[in-house]
PDB file of N, CA and C in Angstrom:
ATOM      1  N   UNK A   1      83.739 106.950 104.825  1.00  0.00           N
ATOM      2  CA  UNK A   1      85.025 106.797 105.492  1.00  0.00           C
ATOM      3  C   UNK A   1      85.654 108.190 105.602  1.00  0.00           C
ATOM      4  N   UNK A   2      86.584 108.159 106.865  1.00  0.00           N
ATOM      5  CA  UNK A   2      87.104 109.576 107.078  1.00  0.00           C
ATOM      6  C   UNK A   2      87.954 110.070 106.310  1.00  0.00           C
ATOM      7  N   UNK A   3      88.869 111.002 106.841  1.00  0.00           N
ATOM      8  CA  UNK A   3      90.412 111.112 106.260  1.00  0.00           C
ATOM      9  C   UNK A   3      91.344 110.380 107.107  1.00  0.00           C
ATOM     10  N   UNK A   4      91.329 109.991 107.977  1.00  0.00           N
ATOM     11  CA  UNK A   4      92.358 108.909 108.895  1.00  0.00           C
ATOM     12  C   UNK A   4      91.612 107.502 108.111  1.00  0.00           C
ATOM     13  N   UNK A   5      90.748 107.391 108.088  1.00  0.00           N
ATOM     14  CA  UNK A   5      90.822 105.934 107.373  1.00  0.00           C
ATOM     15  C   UNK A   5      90.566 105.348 106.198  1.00  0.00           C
ATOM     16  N   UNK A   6      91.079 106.353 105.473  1.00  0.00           N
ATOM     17  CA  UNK A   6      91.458 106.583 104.148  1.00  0.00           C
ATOM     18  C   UNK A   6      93.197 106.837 104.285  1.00  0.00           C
ATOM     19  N   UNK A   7      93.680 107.549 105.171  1.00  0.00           N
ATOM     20  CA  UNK A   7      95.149 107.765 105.663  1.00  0.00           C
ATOM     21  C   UNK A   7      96.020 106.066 106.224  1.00  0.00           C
ATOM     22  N   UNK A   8      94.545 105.772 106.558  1.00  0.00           N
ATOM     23  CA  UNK A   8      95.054 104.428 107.439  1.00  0.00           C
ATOM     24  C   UNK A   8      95.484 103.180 106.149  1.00  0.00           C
ATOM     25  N   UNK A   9      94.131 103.314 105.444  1.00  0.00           N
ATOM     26  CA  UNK A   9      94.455 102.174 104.134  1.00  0.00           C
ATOM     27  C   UNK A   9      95.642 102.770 103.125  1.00  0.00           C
ATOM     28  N   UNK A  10      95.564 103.674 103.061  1.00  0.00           N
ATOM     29  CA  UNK A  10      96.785 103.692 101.989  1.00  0.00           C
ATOM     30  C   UNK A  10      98.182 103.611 102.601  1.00  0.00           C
ATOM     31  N   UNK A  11      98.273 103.504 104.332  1.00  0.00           N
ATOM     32  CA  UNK A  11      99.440 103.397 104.640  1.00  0.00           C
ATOM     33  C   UNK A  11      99.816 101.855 104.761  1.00  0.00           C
ATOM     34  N   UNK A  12      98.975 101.467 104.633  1.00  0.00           N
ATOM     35  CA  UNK A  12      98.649  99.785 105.229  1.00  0.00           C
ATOM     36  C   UNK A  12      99.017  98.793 103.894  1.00  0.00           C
ATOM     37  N   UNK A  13      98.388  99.809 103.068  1.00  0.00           N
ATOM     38  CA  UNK A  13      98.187  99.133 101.619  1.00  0.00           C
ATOM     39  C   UNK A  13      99.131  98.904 100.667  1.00  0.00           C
ATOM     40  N   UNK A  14      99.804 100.444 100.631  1.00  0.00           N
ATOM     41  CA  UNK A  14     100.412 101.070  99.875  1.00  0.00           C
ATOM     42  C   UNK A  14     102.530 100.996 100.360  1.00  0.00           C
ATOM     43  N   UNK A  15     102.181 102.258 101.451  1.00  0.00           N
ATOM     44  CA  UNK A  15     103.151 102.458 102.258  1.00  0.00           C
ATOM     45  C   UNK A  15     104.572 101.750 102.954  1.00  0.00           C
ATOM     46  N   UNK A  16     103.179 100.735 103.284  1.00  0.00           N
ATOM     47  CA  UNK A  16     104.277  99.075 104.447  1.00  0.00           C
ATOM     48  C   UNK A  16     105.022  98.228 103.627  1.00  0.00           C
ATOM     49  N   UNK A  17     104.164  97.451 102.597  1.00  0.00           N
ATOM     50  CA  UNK A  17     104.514  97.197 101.456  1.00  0.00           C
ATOM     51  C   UNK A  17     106.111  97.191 100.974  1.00  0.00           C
ATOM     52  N   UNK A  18     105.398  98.373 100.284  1.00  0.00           N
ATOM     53  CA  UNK A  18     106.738  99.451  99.801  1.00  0.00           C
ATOM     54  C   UNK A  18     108.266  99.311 100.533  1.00  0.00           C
ATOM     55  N   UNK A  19     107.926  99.585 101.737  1.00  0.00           N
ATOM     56  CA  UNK A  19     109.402  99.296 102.663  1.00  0.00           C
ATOM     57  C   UNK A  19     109.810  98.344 103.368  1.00  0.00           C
ATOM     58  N   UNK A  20     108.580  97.158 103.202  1.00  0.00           N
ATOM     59  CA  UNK A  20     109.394  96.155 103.128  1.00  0.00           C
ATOM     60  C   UNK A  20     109.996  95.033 101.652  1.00  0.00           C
ATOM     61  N   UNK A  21     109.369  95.838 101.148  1.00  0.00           N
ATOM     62  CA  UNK A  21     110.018  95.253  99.580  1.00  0.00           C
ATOM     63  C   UNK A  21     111.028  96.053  99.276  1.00  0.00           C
ATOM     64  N   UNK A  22     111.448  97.184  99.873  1.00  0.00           N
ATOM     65  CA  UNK A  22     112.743  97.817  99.529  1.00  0.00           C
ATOM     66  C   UNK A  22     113.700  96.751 100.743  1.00  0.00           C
ATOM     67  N   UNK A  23     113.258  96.350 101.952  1.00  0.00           N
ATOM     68  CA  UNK A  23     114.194  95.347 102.856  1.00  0.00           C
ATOM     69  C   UNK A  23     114.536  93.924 102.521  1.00  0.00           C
ATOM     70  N   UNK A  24     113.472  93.389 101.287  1.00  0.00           N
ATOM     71  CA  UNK A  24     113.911  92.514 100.273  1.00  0.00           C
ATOM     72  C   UNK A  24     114.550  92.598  99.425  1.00  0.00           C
ATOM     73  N   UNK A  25     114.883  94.195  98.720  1.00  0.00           N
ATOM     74  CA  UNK A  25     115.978  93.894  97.281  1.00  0.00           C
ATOM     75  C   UNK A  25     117.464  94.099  98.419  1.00  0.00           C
ATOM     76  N   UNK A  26     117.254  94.658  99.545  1.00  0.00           N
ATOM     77  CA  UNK A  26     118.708  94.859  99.626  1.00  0.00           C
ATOM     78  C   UNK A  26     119.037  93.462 100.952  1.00  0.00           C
ATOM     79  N   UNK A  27     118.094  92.993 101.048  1.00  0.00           N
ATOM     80  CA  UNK A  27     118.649  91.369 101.808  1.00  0.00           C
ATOM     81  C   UNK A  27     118.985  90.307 100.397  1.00  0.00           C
ATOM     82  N   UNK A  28     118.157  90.552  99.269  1.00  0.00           N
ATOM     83  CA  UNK A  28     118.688  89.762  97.782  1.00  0.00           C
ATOM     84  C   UNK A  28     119.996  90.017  97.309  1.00  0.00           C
ATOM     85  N   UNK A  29     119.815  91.251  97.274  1.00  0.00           N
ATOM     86  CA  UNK A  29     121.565  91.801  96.904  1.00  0.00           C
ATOM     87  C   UNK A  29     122.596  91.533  97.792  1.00  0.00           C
ATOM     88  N   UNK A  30     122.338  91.774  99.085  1.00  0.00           N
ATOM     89  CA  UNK A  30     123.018  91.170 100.184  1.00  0.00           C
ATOM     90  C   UNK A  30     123.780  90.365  99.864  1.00  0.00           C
ATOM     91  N   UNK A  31     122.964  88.994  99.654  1.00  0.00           N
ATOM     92  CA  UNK A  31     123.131  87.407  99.486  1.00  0.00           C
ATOM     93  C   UNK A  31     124.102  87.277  98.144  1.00  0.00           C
ATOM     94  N   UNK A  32     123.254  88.231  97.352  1.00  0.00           N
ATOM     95  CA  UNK A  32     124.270  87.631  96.074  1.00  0.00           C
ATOM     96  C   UNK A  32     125.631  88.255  95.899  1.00  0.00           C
ATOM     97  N   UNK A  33     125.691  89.608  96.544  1.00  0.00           N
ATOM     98  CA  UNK A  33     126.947  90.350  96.956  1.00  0.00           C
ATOM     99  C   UNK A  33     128.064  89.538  97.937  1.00  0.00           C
ATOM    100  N   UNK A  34     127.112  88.811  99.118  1.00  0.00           N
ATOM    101  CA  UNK A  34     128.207  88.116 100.162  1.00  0.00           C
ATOM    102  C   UNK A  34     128.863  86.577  99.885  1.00  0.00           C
ATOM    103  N   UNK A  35     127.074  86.058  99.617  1.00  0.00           N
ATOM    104  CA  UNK A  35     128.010  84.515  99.028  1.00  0.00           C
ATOM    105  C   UNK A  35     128.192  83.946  97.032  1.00  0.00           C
ATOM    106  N   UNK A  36     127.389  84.785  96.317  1.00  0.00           N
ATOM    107  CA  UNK A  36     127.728  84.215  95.095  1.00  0.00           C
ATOM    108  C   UNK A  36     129.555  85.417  94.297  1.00  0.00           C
ATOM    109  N   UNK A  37     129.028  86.775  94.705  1.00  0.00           N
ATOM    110  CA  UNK A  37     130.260  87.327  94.157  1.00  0.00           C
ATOM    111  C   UNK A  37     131.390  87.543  94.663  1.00  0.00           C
ATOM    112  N   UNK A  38     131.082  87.414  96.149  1.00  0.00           N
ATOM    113  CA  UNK A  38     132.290  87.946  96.763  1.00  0.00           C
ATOM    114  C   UNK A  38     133.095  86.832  97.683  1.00  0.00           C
ATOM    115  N   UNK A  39     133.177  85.783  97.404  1.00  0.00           N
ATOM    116  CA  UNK A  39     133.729  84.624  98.363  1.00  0.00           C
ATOM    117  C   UNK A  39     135.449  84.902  98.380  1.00  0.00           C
ATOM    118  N   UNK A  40     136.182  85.234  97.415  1.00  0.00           N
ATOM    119  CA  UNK A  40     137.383  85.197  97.189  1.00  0.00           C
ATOM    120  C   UNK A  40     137.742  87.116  97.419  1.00  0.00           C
ATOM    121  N   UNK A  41     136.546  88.009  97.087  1.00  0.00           N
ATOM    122  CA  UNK A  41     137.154  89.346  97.357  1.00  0.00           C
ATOM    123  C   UNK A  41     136.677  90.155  98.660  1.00  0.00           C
ATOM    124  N   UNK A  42     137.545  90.797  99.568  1.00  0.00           N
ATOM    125  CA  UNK A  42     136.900  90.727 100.694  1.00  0.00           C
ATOM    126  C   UNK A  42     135.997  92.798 100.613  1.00  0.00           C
ATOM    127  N   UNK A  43     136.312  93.130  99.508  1.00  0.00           N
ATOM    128  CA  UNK A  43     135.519  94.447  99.970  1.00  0.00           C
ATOM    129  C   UNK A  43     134.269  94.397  99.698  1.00  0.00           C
ATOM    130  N   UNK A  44     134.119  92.864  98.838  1.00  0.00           N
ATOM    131  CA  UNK A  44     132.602  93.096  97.873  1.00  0.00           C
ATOM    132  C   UNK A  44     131.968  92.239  99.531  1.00  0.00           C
ATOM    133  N   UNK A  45     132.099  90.891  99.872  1.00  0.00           N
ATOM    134  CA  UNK A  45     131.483  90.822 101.268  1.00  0.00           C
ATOM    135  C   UNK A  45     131.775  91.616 102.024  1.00  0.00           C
ATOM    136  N   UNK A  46     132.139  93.401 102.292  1.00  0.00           N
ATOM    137  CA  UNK A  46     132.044  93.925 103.353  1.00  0.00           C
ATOM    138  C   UNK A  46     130.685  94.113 102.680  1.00  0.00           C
ATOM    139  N   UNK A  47     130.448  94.677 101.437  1.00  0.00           N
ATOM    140  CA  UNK A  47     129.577  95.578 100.922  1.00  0.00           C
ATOM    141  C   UNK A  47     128.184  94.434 100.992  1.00  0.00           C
ATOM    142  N   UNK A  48     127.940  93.450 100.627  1.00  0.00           N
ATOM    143  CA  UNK A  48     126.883  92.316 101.190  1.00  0.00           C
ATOM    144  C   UNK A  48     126.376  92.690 102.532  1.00  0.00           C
ATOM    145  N   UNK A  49     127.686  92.704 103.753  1.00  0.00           N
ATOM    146  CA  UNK A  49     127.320  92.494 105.072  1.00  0.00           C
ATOM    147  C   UNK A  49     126.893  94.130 104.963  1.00  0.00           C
ATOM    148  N   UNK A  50     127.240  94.889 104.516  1.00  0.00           N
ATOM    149  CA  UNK A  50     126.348  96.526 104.722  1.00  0.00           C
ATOM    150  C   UNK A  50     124.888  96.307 104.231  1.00  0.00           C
ATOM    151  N   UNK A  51     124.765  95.455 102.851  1.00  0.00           N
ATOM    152  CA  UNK A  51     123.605  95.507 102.370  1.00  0.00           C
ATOM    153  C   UNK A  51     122.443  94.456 103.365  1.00  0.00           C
ATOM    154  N   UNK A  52     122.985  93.528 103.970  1.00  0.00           N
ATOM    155  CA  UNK A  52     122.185  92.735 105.556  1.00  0.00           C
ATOM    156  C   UNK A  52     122.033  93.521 106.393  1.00  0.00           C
ATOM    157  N   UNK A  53     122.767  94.723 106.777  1.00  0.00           N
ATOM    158  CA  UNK A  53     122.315  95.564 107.845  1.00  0.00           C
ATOM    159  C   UNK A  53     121.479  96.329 107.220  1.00  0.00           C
ATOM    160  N   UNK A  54     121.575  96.931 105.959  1.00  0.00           N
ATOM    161  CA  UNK A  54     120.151  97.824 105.486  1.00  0.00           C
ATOM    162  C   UNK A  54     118.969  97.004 105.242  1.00  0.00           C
ATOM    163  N   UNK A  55     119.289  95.928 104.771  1.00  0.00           N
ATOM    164  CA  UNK A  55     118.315  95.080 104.498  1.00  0.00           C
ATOM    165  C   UNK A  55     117.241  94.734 106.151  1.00  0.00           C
ATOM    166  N   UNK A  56     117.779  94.160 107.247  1.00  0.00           N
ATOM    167  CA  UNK A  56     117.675  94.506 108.656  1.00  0.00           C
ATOM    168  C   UNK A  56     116.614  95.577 109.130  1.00  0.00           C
ATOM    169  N   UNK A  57     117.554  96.838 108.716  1.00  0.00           N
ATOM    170  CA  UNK A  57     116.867  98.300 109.310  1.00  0.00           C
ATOM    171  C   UNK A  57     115.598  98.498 108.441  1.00  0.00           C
ATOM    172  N   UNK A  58     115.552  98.133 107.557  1.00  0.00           N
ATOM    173  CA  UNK A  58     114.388  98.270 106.666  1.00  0.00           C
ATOM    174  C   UNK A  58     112.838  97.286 107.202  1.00  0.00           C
ATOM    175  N   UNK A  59     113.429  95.952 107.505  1.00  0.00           N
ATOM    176  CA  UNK A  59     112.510  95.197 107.985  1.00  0.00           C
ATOM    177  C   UNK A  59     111.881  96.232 109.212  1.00  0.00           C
ATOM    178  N   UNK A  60     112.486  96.230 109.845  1.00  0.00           N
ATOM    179  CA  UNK A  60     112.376  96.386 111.395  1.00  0.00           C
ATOM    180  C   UNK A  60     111.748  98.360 111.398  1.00  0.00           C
ATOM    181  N   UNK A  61     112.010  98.639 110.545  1.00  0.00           N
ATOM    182  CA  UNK A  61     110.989 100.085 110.052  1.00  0.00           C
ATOM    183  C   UNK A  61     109.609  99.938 109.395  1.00  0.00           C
ATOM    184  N   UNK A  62     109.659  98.767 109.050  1.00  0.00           N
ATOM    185  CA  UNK A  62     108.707  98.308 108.038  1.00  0.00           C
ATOM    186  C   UNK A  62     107.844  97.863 109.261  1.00  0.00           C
ATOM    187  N   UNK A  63     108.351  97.100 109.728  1.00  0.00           N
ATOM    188  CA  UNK A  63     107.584  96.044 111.356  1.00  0.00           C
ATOM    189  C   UNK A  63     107.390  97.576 111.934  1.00  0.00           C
ATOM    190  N   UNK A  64     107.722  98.188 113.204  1.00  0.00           N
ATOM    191  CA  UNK A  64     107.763  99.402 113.605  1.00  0.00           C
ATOM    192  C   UNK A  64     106.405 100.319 112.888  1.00  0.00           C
ATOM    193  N   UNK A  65     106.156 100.818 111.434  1.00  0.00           N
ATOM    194  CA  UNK A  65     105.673 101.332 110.890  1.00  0.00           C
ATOM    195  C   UNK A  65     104.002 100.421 111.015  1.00  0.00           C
ATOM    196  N   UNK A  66     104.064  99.245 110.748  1.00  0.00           N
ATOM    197  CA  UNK A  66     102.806  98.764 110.840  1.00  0.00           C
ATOM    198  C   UNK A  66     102.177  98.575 112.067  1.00  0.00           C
ATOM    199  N   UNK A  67     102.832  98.550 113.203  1.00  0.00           N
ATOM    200  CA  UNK A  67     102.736  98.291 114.524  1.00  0.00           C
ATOM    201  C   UNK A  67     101.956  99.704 114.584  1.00  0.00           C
ATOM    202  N   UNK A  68     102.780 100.528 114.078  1.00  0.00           N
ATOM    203  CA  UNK A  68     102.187 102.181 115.097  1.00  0.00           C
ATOM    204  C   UNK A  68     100.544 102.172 114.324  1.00  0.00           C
ATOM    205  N   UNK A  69     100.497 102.135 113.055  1.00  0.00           N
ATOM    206  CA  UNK A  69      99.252 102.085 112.523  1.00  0.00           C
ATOM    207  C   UNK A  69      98.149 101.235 112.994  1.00  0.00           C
ATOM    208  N   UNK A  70      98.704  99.957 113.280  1.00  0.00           N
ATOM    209  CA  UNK A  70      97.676  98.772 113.782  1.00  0.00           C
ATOM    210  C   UNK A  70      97.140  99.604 115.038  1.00  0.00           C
ATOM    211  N   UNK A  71      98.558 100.015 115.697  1.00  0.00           N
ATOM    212  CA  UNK A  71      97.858 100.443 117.224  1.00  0.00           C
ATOM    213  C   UNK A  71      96.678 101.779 117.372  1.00  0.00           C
ATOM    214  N   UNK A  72      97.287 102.803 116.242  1.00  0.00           N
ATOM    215  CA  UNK A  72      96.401 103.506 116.017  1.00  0.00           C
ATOM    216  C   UNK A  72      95.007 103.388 115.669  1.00  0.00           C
ATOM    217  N   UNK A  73      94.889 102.624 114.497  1.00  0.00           N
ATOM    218  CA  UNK A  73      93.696 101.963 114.078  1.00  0.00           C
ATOM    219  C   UNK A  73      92.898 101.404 115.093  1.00  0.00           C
ATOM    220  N   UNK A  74      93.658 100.953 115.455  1.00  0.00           N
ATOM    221  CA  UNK A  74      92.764 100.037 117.074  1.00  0.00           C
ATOM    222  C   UNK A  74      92.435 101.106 118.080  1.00  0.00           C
ATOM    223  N   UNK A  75      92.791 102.176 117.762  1.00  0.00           N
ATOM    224  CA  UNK A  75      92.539 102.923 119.559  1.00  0.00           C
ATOM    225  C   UNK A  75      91.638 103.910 118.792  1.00  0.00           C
ATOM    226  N   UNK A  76      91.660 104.219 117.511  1.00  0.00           N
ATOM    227  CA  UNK A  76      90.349 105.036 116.856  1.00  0.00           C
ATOM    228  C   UNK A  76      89.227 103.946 116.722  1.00  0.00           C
ATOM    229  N   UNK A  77      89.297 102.844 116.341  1.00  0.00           N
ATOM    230  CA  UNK A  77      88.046 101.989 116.221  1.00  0.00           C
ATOM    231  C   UNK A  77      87.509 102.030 117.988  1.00  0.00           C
ATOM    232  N   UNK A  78      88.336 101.616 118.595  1.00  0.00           N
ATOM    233  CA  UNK A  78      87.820 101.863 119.977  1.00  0.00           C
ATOM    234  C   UNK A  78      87.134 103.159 120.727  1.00  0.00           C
ATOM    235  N   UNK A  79      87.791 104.159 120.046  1.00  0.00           N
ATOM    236  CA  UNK A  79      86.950 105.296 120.639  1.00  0.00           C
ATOM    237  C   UNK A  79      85.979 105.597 119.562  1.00  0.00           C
ATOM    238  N   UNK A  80      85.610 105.045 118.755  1.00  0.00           N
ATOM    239  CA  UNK A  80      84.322 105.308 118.153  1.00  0.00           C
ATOM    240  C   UNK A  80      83.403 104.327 118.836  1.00  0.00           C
ATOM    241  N   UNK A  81      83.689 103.702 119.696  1.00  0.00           N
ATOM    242  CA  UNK A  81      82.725 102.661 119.407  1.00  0.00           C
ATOM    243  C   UNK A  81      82.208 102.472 121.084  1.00  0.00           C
ATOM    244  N   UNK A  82      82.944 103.722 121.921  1.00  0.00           N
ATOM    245  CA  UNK A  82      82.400 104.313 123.157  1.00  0.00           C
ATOM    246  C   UNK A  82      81.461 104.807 123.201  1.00  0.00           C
ATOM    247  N   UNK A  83      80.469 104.644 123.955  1.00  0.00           N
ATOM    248  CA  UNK A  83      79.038 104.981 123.950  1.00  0.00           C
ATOM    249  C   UNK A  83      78.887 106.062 124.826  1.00  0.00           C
ATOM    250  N   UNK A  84      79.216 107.439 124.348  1.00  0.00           N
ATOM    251  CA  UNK A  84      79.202 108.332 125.073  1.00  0.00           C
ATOM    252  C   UNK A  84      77.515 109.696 125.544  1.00  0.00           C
ATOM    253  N   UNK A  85      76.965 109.656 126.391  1.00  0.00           N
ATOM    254  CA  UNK A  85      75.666 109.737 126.499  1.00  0.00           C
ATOM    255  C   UNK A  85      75.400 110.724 127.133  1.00  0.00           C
ATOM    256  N   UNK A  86      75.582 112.540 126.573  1.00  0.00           N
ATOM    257  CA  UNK A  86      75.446 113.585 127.136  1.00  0.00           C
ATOM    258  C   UNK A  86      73.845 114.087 126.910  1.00  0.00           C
ATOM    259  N   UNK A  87      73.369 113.331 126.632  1.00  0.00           N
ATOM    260  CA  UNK A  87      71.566 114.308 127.138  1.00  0.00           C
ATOM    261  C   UNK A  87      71.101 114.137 127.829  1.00  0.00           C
ATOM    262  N   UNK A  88      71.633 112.857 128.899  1.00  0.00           N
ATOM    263  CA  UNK A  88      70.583 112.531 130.305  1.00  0.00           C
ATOM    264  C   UNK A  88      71.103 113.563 131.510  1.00  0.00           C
ATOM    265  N   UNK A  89      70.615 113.814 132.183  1.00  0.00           N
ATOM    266  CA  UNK A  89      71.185 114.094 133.415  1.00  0.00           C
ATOM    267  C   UNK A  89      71.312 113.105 134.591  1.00  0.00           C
ATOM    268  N   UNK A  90      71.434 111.922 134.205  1.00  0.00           N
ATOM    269  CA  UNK A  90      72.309 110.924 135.227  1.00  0.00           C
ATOM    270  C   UNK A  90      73.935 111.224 135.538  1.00  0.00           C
ATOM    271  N   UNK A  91      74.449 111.980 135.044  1.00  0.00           N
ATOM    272  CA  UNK A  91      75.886 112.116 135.462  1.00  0.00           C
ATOM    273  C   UNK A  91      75.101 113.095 136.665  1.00  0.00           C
ATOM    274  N   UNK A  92      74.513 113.669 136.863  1.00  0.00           N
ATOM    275  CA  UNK A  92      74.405 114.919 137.849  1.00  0.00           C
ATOM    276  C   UNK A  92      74.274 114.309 139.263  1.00  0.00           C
ATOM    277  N   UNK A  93      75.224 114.751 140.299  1.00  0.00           N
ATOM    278  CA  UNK A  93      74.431 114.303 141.728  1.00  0.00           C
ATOM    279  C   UNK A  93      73.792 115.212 142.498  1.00  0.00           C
ATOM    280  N   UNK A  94      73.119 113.862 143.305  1.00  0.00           N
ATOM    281  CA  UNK A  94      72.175 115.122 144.229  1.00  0.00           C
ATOM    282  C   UNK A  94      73.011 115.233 145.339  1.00  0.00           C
ATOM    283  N   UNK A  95      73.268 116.572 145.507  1.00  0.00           N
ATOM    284  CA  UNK A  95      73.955 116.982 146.632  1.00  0.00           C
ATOM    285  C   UNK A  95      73.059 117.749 147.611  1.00  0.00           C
ATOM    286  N   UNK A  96      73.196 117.143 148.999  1.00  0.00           N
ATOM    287  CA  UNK A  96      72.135 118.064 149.773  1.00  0.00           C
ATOM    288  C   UNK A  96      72.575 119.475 150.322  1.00  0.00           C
ATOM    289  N   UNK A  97      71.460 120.276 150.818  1.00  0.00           N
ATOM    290  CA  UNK A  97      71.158 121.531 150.783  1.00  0.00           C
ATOM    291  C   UNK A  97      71.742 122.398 149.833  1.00  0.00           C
ATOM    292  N   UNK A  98      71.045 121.808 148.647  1.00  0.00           N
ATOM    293  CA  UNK A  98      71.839 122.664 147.298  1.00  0.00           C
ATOM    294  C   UNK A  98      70.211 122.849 146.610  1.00  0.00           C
ATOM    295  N   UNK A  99      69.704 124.261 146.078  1.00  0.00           N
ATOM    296  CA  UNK A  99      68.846 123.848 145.429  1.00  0.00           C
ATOM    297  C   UNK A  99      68.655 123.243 144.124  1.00  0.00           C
ATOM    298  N   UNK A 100      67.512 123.226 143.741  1.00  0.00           N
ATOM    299  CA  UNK A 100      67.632 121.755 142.339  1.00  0.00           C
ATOM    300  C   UNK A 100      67.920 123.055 140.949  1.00  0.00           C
ATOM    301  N   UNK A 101      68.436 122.420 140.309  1.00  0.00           N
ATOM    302  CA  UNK A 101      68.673 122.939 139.192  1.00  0.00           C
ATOM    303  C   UNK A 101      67.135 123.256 138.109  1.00  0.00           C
ATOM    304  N   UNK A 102      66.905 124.673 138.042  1.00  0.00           N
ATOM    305  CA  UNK A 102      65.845 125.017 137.235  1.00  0.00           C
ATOM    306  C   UNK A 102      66.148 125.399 135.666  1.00  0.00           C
ATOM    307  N   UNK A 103      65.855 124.726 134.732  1.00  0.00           N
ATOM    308  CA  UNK A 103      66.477 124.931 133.424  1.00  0.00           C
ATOM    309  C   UNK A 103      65.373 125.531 133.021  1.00  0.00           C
TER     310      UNK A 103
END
């Protein structure tokens, strides 16, 4: 395996993970900030509804982040797997009154 797909698994593995489990503690805290502590005080549900929008931006970086990798991954598996065939001389045309190529 290369260094991109060794780059690829630990971002996949490791990386994505990671930030979307950071978009889970702050959608948990969220919840328990907006409806268990703060029903009667209104700065602690502002601070909930801040922690749903980070909680939010995190998903959606997290989504975003795996997308670019998937797509990457997919467009390197694809160009490896092009069958590219430089020793024939079939790409060459015959063009007339040209002489032939002497190697």
């Amino acid at each position: 395996m290369n260094f991109f797909g060794y780059l690829f698994a630990i971002l996949q593995q490791y990386i994505v993970p990671f930030i979307f489990a950071i978009g889970m503690i702050y959608l948990i805290y969220g919840i328990i900030q907006y409806f268990i502590i703060g029903p009667g005080e209104e700065p602690t549900r502002e601070d909930g509804r801040i922690n749903f929008i980070k909680a939010f931006v995190w998903f959606v970086a997290g989504a975003a982040l795996y997308t670019v990798i998937a797509l990457m991954v997919g467009f390197f598996a694809w160009t490896a797997s092009v069958n590219v065939d430089t020793d024939t001389d079939e790409r060459l045309q015959n063009v007339p009154n040209v002489p032939a190529r002497n190697d």
